[in-house]
PDB file of N, CA and C in Angstrom:
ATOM      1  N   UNK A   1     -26.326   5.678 -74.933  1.00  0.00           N
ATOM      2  CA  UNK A   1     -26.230   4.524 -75.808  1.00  0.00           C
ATOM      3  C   UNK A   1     -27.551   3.755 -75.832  1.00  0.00           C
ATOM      4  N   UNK A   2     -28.134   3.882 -74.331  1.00  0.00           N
ATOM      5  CA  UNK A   2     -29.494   3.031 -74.722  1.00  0.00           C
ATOM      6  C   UNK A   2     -30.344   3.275 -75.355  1.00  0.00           C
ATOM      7  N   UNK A   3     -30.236   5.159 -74.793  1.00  0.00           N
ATOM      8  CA  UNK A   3     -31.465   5.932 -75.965  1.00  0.00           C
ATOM      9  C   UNK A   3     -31.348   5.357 -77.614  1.00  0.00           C
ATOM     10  N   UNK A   4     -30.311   5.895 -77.857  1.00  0.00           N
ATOM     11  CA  UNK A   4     -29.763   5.434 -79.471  1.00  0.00           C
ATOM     12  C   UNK A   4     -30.484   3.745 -79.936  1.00  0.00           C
ATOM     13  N   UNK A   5     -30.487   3.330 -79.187  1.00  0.00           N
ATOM     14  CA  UNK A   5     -30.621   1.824 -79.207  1.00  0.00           C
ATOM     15  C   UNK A   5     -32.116   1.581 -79.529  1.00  0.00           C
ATOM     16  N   UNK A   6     -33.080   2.346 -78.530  1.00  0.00           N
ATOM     17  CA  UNK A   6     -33.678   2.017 -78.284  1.00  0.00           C
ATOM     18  C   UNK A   6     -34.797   2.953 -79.837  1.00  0.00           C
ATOM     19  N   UNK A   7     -34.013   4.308 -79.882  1.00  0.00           N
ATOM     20  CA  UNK A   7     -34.410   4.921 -80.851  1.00  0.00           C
ATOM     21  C   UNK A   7     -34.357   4.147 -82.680  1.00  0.00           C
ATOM     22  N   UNK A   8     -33.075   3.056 -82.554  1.00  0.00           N
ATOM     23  CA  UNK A   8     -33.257   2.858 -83.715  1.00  0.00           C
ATOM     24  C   UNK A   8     -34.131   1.675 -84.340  1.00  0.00           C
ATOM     25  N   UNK A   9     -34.623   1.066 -83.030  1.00  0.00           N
ATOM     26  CA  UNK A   9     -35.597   0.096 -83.010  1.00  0.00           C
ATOM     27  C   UNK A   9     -36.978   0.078 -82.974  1.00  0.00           C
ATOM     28  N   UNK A  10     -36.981   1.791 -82.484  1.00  0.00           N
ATOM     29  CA  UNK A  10     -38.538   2.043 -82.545  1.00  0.00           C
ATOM     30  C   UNK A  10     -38.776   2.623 -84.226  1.00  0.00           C
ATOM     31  N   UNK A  11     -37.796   2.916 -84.799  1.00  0.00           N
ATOM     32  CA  UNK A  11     -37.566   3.724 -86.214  1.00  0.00           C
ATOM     33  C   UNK A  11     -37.596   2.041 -87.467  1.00  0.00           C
ATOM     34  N   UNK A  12     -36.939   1.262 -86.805  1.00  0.00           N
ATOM     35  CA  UNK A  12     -37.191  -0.065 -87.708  1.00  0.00           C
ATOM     36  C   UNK A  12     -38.140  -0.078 -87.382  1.00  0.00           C
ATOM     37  N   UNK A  13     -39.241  -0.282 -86.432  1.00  0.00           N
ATOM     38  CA  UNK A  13     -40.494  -1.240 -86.091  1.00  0.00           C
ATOM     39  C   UNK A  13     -41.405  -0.385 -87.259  1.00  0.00           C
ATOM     40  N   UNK A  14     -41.383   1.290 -86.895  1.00  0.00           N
ATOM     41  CA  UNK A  14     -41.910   1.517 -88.175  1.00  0.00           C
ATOM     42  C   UNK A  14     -41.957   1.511 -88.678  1.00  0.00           C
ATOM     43  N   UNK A  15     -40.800   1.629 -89.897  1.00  0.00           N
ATOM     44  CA  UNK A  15     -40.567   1.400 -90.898  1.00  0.00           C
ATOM     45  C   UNK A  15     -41.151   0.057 -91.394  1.00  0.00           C
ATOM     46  N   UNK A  16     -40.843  -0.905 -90.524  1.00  0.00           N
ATOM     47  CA  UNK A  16     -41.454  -2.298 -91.161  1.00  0.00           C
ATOM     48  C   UNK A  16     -42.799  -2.118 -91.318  1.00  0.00           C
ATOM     49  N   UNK A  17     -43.566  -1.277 -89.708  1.00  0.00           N
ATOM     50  CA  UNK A  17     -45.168  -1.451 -90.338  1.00  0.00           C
ATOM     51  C   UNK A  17     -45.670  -0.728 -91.520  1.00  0.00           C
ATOM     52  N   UNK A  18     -45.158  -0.016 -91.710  1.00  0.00           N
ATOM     53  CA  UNK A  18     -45.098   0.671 -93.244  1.00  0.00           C
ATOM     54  C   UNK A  18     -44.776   0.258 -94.237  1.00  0.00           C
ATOM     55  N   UNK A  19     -44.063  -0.667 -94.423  1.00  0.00           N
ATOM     56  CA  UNK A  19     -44.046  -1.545 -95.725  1.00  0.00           C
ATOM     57  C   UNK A  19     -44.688  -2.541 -95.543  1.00  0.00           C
ATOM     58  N   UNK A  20     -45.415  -2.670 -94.364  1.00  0.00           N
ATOM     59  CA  UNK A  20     -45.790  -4.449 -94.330  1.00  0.00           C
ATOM     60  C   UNK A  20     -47.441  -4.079 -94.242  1.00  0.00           C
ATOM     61  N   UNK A  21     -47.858  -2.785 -93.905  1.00  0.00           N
ATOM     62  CA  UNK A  21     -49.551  -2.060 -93.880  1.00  0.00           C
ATOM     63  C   UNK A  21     -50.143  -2.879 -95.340  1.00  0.00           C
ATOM     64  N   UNK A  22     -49.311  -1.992 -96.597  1.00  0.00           N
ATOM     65  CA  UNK A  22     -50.224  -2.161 -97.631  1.00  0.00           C
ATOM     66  C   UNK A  22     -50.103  -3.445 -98.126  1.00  0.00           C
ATOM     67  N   UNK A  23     -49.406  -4.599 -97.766  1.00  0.00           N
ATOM     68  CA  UNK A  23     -49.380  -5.652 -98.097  1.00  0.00           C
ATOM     69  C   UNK A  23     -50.540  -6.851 -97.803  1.00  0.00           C
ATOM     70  N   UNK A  24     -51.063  -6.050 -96.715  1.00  0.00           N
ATOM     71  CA  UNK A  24     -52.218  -6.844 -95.912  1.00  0.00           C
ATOM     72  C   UNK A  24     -53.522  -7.213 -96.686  1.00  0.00           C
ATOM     73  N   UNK A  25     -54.200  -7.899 -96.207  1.00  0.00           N
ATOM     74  CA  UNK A  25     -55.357  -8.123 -97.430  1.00  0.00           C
ATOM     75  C   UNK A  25     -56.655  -7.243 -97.036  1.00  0.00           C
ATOM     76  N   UNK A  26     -56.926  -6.943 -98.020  1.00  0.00           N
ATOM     77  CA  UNK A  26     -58.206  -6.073 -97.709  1.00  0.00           C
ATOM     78  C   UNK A  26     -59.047  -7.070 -96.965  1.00  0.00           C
ATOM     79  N   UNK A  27     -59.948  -5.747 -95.934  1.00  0.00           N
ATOM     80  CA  UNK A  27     -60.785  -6.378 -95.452  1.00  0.00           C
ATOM     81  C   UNK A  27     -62.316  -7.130 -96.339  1.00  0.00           C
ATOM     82  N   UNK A  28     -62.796  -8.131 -95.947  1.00  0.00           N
ATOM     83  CA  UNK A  28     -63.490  -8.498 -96.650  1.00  0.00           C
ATOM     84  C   UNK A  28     -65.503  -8.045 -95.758  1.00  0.00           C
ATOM     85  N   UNK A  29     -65.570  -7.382 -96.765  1.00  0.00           N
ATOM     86  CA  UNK A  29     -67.213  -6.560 -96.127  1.00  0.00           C
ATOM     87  C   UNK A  29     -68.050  -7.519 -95.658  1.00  0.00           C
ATOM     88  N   UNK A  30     -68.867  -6.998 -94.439  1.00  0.00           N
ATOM     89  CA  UNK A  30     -69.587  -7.836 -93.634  1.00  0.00           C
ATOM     90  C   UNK A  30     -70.799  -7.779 -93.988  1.00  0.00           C
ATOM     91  N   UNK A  31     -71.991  -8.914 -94.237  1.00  0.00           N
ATOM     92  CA  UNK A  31     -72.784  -8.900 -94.442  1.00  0.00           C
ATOM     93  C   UNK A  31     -74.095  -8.027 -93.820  1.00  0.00           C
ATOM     94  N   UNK A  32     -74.330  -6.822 -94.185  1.00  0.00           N
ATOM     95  CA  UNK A  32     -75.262  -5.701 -93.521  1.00  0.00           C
ATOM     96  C   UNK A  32     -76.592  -5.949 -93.134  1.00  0.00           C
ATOM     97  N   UNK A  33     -76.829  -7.339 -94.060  1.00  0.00           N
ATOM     98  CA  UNK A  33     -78.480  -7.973 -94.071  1.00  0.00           C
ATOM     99  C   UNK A  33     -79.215  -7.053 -95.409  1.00  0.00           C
ATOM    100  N   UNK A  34     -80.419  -6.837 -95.245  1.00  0.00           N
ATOM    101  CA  UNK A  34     -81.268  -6.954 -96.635  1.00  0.00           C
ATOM    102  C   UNK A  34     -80.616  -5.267 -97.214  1.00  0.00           C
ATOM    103  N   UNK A  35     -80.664  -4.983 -98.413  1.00  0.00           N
ATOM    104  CA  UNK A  35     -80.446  -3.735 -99.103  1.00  0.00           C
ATOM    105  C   UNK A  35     -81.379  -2.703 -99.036  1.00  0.00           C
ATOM    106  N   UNK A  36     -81.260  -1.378 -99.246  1.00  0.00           N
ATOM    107  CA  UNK A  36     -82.483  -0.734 -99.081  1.00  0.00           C
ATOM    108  C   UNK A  36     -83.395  -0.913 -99.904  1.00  0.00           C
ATOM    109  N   UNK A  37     -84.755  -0.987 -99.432  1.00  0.00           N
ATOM    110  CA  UNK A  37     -86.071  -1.554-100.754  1.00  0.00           C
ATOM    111  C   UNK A  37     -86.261  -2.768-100.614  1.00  0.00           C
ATOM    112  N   UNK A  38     -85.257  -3.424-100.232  1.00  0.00           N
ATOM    113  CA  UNK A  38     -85.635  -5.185-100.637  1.00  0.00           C
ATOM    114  C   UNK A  38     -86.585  -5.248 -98.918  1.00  0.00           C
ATOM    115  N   UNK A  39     -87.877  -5.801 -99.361  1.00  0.00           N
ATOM    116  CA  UNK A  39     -88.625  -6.747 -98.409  1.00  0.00           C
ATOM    117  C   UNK A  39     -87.988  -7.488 -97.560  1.00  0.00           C
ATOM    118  N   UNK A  40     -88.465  -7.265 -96.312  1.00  0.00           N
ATOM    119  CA  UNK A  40     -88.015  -8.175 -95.243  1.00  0.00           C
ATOM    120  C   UNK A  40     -88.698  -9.944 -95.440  1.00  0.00           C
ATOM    121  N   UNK A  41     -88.354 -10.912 -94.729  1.00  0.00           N
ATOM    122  CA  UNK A  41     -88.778 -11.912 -94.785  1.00  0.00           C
ATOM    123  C   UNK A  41     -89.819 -11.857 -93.831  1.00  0.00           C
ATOM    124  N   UNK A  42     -90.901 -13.202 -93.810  1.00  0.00           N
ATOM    125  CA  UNK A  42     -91.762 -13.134 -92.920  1.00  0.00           C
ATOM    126  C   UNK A  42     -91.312 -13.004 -91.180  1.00  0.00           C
ATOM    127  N   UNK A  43     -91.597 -12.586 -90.413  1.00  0.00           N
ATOM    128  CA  UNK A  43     -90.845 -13.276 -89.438  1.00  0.00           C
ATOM    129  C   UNK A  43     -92.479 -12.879 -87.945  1.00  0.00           C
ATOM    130  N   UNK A  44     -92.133 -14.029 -87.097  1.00  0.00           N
ATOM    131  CA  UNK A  44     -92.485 -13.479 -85.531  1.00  0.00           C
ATOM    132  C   UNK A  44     -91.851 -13.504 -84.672  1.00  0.00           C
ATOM    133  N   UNK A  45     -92.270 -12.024 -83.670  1.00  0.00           N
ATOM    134  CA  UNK A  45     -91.289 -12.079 -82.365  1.00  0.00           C
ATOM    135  C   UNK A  45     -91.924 -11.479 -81.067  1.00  0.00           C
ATOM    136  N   UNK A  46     -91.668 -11.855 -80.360  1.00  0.00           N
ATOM    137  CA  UNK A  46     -91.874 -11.353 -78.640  1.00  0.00           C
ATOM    138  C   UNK A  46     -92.275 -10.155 -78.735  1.00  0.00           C
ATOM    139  N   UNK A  47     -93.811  -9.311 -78.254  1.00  0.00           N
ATOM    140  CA  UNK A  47     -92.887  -7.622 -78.201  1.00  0.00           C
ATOM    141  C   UNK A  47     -93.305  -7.930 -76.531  1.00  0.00           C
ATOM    142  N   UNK A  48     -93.381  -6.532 -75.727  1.00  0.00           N
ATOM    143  CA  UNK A  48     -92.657  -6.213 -74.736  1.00  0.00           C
ATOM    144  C   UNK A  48     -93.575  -7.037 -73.568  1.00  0.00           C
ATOM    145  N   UNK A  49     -95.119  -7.474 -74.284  1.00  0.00           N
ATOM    146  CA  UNK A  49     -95.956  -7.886 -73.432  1.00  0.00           C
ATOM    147  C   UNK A  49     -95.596  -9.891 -73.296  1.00  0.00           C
ATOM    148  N   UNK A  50     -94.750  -9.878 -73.866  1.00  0.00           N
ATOM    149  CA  UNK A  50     -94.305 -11.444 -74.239  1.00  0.00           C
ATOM    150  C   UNK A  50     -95.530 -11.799 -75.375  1.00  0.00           C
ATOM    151  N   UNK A  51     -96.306 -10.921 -76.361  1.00  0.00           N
ATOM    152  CA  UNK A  51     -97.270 -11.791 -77.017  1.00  0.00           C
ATOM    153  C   UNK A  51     -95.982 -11.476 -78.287  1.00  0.00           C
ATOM    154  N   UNK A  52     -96.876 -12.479 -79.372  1.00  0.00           N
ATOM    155  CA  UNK A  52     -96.197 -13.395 -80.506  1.00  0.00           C
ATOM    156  C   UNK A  52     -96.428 -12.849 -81.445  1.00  0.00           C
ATOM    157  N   UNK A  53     -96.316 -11.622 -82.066  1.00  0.00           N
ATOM    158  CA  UNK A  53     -96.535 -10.160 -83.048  1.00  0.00           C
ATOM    159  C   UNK A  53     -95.747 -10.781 -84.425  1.00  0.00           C
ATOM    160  N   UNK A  54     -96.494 -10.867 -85.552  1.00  0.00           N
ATOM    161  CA  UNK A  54     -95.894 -10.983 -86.766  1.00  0.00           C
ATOM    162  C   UNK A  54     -95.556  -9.877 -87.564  1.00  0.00           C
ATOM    163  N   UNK A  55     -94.759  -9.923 -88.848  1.00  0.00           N
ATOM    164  CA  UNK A  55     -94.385  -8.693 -89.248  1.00  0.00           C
ATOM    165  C   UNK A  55     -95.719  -8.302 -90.696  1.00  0.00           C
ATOM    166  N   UNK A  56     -95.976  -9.610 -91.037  1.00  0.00           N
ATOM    167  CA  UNK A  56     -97.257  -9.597 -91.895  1.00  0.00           C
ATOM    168  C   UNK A  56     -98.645  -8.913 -91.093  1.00  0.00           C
ATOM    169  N   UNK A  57     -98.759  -9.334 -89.542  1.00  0.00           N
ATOM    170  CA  UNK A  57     -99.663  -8.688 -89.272  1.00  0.00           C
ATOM    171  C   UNK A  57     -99.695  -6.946 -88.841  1.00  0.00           C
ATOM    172  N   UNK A  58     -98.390  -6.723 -88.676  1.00  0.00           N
ATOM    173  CA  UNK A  58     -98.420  -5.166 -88.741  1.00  0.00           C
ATOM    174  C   UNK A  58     -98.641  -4.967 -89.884  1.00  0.00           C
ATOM    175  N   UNK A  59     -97.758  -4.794 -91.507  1.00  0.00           N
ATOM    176  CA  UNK A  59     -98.165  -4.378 -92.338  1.00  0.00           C
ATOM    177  C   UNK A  59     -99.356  -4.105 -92.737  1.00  0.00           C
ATOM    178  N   UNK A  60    -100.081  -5.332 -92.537  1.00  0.00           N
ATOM    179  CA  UNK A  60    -101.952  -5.323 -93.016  1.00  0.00           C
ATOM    180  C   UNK A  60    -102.100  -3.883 -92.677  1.00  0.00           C
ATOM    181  N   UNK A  61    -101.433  -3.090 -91.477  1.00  0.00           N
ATOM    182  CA  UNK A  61    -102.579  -1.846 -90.590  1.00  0.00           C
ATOM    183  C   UNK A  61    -101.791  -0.834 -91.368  1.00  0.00           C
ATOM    184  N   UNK A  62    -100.474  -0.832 -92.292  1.00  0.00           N
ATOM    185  CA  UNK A  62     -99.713  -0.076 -92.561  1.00  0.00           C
ATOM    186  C   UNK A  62     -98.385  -0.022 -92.784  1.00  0.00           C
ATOM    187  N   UNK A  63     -97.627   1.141 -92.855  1.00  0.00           N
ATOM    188  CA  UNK A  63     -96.155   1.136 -93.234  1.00  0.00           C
ATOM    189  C   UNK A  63     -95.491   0.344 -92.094  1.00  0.00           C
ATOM    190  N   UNK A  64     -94.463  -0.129 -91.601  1.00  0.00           N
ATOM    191  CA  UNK A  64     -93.757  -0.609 -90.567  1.00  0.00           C
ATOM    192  C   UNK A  64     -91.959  -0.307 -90.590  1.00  0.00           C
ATOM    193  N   UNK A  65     -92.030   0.672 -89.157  1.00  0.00           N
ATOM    194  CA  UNK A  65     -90.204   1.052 -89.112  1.00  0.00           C
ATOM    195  C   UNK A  65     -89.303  -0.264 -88.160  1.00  0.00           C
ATOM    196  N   UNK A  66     -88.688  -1.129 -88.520  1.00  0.00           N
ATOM    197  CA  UNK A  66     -88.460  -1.975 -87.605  1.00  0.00           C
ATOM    198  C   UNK A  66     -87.052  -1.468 -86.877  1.00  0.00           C
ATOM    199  N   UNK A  67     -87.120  -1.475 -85.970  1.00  0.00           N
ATOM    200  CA  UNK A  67     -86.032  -0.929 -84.749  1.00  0.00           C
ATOM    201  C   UNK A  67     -85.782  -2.048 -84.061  1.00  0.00           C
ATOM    202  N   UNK A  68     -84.149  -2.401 -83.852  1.00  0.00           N
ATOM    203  CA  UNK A  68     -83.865  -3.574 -83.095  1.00  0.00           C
ATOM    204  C   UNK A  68     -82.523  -2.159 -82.511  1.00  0.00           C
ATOM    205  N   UNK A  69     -82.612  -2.822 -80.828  1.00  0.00           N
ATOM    206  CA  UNK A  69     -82.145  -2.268 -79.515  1.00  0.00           C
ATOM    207  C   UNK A  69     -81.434  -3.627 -79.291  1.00  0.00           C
ATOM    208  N   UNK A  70     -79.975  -3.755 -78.956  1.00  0.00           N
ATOM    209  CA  UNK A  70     -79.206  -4.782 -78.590  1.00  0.00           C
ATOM    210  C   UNK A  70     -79.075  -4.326 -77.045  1.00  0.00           C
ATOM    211  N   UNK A  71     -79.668  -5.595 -76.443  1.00  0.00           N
ATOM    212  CA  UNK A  71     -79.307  -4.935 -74.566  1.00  0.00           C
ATOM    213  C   UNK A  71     -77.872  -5.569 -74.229  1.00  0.00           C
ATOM    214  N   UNK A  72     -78.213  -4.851 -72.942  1.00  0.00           N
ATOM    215  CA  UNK A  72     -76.491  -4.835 -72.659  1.00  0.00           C
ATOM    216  C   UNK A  72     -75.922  -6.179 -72.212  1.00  0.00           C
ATOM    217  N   UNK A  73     -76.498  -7.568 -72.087  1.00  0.00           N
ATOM    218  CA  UNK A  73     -76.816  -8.589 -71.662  1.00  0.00           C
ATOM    219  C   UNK A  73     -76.558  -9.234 -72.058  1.00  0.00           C
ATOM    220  N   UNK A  74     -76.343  -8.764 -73.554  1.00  0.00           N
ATOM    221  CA  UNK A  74     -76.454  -9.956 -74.822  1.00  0.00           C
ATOM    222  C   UNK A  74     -75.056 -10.633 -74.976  1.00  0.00           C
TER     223      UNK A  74
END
């Protein structure tokens, strides 16, 4: 009897999340930051020696791949 019981409650729960899934609101997309092609803004930052590296002054020497590493800290 408990099985039964217990079976017809796990059979509602689904059922409900199944009618109640597509009712939900779409998720709304997270802002990715700039599009491909679009220019970065000016910016300066730390590199590894603590000096104060701009992104205008790399370009001057050339192309620039910018790579950001999130540490585990953060």
């Amino acid at each position: 009897m408990k099985l039964k019981r217990l079976l017809a409650t796990l059979a509602a729960g689904w059922v409900w999340m199944a009618l109640a899934a597509p009712a939900a609101e779409p998720a709304v997309p997270e802002n990715d930051g700039l599009a491909v092609g679009q220019k970065a803004p000016a910016f300066t930052l730390k590199d590894h020696n603590d000096r104060d590296v701009s992104l205008g002054s790399l370009v001057k020497k050339g192309p620039v791949a910018l790579v950001f590493y999130r540490s585990s800290d953060w």
